[in-house]
C-alpha atoms as a PDB file:
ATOM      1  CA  UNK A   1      59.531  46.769  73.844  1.00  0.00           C
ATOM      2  CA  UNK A   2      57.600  45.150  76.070  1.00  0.00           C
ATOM      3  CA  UNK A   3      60.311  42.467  77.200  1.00  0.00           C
ATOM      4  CA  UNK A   4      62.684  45.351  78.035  1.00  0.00           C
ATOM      5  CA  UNK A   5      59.995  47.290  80.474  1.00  0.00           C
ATOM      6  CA  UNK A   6      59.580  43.738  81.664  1.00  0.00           C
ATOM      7  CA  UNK A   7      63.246  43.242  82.505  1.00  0.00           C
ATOM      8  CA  UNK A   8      63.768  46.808  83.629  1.00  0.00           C
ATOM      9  CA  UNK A   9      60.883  45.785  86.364  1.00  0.00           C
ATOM     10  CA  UNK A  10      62.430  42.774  87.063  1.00  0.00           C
ATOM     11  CA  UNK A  11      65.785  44.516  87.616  1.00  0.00           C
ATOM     12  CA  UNK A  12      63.805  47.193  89.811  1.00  0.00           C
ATOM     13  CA  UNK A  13      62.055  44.707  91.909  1.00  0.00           C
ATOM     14  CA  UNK A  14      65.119  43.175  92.837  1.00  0.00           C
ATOM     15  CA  UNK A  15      67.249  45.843  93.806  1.00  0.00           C
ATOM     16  CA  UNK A  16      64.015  46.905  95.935  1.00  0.00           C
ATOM     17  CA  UNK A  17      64.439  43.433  97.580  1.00  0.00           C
ATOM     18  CA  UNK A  18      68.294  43.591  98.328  1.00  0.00           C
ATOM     19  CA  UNK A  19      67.340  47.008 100.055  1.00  0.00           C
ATOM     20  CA  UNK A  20      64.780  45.704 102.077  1.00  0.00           C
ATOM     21  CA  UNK A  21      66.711  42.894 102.606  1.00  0.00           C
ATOM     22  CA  UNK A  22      69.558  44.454 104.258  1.00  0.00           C
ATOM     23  CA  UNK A  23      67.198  46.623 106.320  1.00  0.00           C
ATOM     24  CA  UNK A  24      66.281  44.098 108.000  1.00  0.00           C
ATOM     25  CA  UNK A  25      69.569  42.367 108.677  1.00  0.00           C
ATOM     26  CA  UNK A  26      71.691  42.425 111.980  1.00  0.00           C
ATOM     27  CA  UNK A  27      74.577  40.767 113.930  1.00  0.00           C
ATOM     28  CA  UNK A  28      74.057  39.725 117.519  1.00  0.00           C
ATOM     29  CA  UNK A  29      76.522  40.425 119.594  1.00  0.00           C
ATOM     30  CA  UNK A  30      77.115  40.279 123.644  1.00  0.00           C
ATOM     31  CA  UNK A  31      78.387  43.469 125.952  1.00  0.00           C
ATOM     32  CA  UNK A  32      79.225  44.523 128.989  1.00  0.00           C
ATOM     33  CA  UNK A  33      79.838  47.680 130.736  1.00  0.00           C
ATOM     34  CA  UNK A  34      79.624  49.792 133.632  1.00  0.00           C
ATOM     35  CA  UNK A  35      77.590  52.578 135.925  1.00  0.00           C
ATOM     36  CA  UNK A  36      77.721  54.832 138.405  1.00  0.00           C
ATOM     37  CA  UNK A  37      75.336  55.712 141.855  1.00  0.00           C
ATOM     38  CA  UNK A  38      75.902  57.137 144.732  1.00  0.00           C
ATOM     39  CA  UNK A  39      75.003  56.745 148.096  1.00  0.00           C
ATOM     40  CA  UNK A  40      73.971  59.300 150.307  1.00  0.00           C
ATOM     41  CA  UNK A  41      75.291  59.762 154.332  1.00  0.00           C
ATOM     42  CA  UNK A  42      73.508  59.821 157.167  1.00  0.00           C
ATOM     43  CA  UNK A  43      72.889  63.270 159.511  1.00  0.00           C
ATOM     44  CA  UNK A  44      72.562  63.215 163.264  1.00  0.00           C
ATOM     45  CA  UNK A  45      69.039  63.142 164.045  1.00  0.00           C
ATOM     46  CA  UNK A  46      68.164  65.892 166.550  1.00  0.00           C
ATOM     47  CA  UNK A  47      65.913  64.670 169.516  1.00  0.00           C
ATOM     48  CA  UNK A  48      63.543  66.208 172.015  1.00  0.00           C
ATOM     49  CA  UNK A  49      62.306  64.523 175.344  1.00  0.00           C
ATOM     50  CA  UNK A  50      59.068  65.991 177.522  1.00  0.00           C
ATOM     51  CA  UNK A  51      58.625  65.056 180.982  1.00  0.00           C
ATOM     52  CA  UNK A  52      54.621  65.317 182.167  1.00  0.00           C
ATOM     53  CA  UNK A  53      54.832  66.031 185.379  1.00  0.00           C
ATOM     54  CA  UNK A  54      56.427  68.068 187.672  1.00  0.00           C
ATOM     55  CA  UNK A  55      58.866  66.165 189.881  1.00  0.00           C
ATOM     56  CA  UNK A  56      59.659  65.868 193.992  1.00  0.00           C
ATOM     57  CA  UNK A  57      61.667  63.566 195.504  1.00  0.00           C
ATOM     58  CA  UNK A  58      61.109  60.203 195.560  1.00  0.00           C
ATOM     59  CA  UNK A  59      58.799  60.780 192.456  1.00  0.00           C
ATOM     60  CA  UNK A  60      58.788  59.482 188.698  1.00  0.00           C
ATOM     61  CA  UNK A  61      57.565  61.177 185.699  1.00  0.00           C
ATOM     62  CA  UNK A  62      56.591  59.762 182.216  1.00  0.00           C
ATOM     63  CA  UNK A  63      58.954  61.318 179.169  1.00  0.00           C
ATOM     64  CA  UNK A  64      58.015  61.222 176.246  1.00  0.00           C
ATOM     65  CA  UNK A  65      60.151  61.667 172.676  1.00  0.00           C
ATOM     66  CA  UNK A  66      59.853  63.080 169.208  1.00  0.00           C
ATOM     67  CA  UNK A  67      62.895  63.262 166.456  1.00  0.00           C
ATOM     68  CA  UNK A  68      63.721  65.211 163.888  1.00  0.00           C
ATOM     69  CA  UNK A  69      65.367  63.806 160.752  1.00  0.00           C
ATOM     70  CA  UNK A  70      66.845  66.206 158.527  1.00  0.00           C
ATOM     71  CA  UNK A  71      67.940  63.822 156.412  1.00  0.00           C
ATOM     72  CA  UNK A  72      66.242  62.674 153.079  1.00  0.00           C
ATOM     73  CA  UNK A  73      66.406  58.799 153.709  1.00  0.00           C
ATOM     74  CA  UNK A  74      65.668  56.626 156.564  1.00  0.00           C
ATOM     75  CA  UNK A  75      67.358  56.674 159.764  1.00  0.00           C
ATOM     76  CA  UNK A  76      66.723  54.288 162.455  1.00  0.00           C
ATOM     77  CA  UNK A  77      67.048  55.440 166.545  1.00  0.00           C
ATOM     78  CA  UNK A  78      68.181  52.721 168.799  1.00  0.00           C
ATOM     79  CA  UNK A  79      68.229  52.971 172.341  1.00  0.00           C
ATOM     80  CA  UNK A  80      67.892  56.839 173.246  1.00  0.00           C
ATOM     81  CA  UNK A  81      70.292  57.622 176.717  1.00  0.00           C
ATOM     82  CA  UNK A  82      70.538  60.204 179.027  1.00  0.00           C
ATOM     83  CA  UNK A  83      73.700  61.671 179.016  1.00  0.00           C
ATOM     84  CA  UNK A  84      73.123  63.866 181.756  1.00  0.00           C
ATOM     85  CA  UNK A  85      71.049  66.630 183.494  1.00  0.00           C
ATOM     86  CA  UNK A  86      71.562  70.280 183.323  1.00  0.00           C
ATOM     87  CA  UNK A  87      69.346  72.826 185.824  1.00  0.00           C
ATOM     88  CA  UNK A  88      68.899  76.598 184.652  1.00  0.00           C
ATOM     89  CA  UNK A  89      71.297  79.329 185.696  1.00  0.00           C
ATOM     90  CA  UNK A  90      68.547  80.351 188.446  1.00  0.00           C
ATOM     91  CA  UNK A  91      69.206  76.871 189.684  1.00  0.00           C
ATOM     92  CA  UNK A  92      72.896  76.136 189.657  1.00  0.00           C
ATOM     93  CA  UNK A  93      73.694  74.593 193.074  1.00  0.00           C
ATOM     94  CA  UNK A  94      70.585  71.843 192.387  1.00  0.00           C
ATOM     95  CA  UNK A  95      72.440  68.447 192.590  1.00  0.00           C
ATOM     96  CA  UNK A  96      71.457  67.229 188.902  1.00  0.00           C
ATOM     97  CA  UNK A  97      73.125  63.460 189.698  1.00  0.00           C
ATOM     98  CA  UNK A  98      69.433  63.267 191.250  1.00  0.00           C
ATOM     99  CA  UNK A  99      67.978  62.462 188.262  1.00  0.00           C
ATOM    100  CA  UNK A 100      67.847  59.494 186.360  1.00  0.00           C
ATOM    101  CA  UNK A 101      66.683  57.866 183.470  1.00  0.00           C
ATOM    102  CA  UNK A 102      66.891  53.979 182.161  1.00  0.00           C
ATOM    103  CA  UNK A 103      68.094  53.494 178.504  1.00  0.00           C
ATOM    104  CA  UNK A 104      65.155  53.690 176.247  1.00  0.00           C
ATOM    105  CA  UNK A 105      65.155  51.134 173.620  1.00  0.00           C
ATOM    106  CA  UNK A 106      63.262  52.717 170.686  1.00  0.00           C
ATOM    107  CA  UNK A 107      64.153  50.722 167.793  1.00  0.00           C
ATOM    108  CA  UNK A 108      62.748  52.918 164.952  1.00  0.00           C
ATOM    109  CA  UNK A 109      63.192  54.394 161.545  1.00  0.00           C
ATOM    110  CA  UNK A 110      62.227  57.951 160.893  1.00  0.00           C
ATOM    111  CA  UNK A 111      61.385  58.826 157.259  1.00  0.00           C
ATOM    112  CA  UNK A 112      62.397  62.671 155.973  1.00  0.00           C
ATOM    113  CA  UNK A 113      60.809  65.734 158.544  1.00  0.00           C
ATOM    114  CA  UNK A 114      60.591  67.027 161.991  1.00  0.00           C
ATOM    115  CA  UNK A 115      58.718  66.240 165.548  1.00  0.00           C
ATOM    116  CA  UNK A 116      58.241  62.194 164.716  1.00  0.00           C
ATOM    117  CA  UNK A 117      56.893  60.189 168.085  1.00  0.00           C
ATOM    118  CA  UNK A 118      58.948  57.951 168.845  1.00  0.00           C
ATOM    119  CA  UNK A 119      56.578  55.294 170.304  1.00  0.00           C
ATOM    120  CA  UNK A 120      58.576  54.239 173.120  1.00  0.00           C
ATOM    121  CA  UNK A 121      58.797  56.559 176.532  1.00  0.00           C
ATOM    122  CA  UNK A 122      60.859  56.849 179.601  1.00  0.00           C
ATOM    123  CA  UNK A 123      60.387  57.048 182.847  1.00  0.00           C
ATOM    124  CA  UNK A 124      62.648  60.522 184.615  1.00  0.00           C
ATOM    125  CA  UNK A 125      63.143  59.602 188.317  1.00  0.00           C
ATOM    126  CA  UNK A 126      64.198  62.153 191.145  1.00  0.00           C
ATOM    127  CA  UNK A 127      66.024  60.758 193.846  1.00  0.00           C
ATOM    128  CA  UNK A 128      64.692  61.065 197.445  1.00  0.00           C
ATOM    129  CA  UNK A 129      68.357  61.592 199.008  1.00  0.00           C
ATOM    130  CA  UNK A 130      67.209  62.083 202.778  1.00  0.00           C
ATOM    131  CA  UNK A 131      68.459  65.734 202.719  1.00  0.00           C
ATOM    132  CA  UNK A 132      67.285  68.936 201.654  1.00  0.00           C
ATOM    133  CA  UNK A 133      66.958  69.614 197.947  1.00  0.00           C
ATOM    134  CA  UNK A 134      65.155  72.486 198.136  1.00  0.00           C
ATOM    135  CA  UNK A 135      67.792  73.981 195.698  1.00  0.00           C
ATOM    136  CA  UNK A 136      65.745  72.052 192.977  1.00  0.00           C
ATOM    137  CA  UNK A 137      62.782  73.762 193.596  1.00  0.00           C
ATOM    138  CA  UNK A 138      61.210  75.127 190.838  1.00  0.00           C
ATOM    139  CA  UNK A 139      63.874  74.430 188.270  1.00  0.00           C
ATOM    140  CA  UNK A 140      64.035  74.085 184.316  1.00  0.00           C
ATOM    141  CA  UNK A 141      65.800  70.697 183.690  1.00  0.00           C
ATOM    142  CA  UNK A 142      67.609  70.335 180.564  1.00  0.00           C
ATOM    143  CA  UNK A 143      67.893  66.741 179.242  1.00  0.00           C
ATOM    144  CA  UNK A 144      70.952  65.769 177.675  1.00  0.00           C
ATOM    145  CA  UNK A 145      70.561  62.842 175.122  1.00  0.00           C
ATOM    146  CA  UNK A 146      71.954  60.745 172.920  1.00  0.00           C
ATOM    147  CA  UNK A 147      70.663  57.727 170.662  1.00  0.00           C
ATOM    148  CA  UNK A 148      72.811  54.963 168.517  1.00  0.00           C
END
């Protein structure tokens, strides 16, 4: 009796190791395969220029810039231009081609949000013509601009 439990234990032990055995077995194999992301698009950037001072002809006034980015990534401004000059309704016979303003070259990325400084300024410049331009006087000047 004893030689049978013995065998039965035997028999036991090494079905126990076959099971183990092939738990632990694998194949290696290679793959390949494929995914999917997508990339977002950019939104025009809204910007806002403030001139300092109050201008007269012959006279130059600091601007200064903010941006709004209503976009969730990055966008970078360029070189900000003005596209043109626009007087209030009060002021309609005021000869806007009097104003000017250089490109500015800002060269900066704007993260997510609103009212970002742009770190570079202008400089808004009102022409002294030599003739009356009293129909100026006392204007709201629009600033028309654009950026690339």
């Amino acid at each position: 009796m004893p030689r049978l439990t013995m065998k039965r234990g035997f028999a036991i032990s090494a079905v126990a190791l076959v099971i183990v055995a092939g738990a632990i077995a694998y194949f290696t194999s290679t793959g390949s395969g494929t995914g999917t992301a997508n990339v977002g698009s950019s939104q025009a950037v809204t910007l806002h220029g403030t001139v300092s001072q109050s201008l007269y002809p012959g006279t130059s006034s600091p601007v200064s810039f903010t941006v709004d980015n209503p976009s969730t990534g990055h966008q970078r401004v360029g070189t900000i231009h003005l596209v043109s000059v626009a007087a209030d309704a009060g002021h309609s016979t005021c000869n806007t081609a009097d104003f000017t303003m250089a490109d500015v070259a800002a060269n900066q990325d704007f993260g997510s949000g609103n009212g970002q400084a742009v770190t570079a300024g202008g400089t808004l410049a009102m022409a002294n013509t030599g003739v009356s331009q009293d129909a100026c006087q006392g204007a709201t000047l629009t600033l028309n601009l654009t950026s690339n």
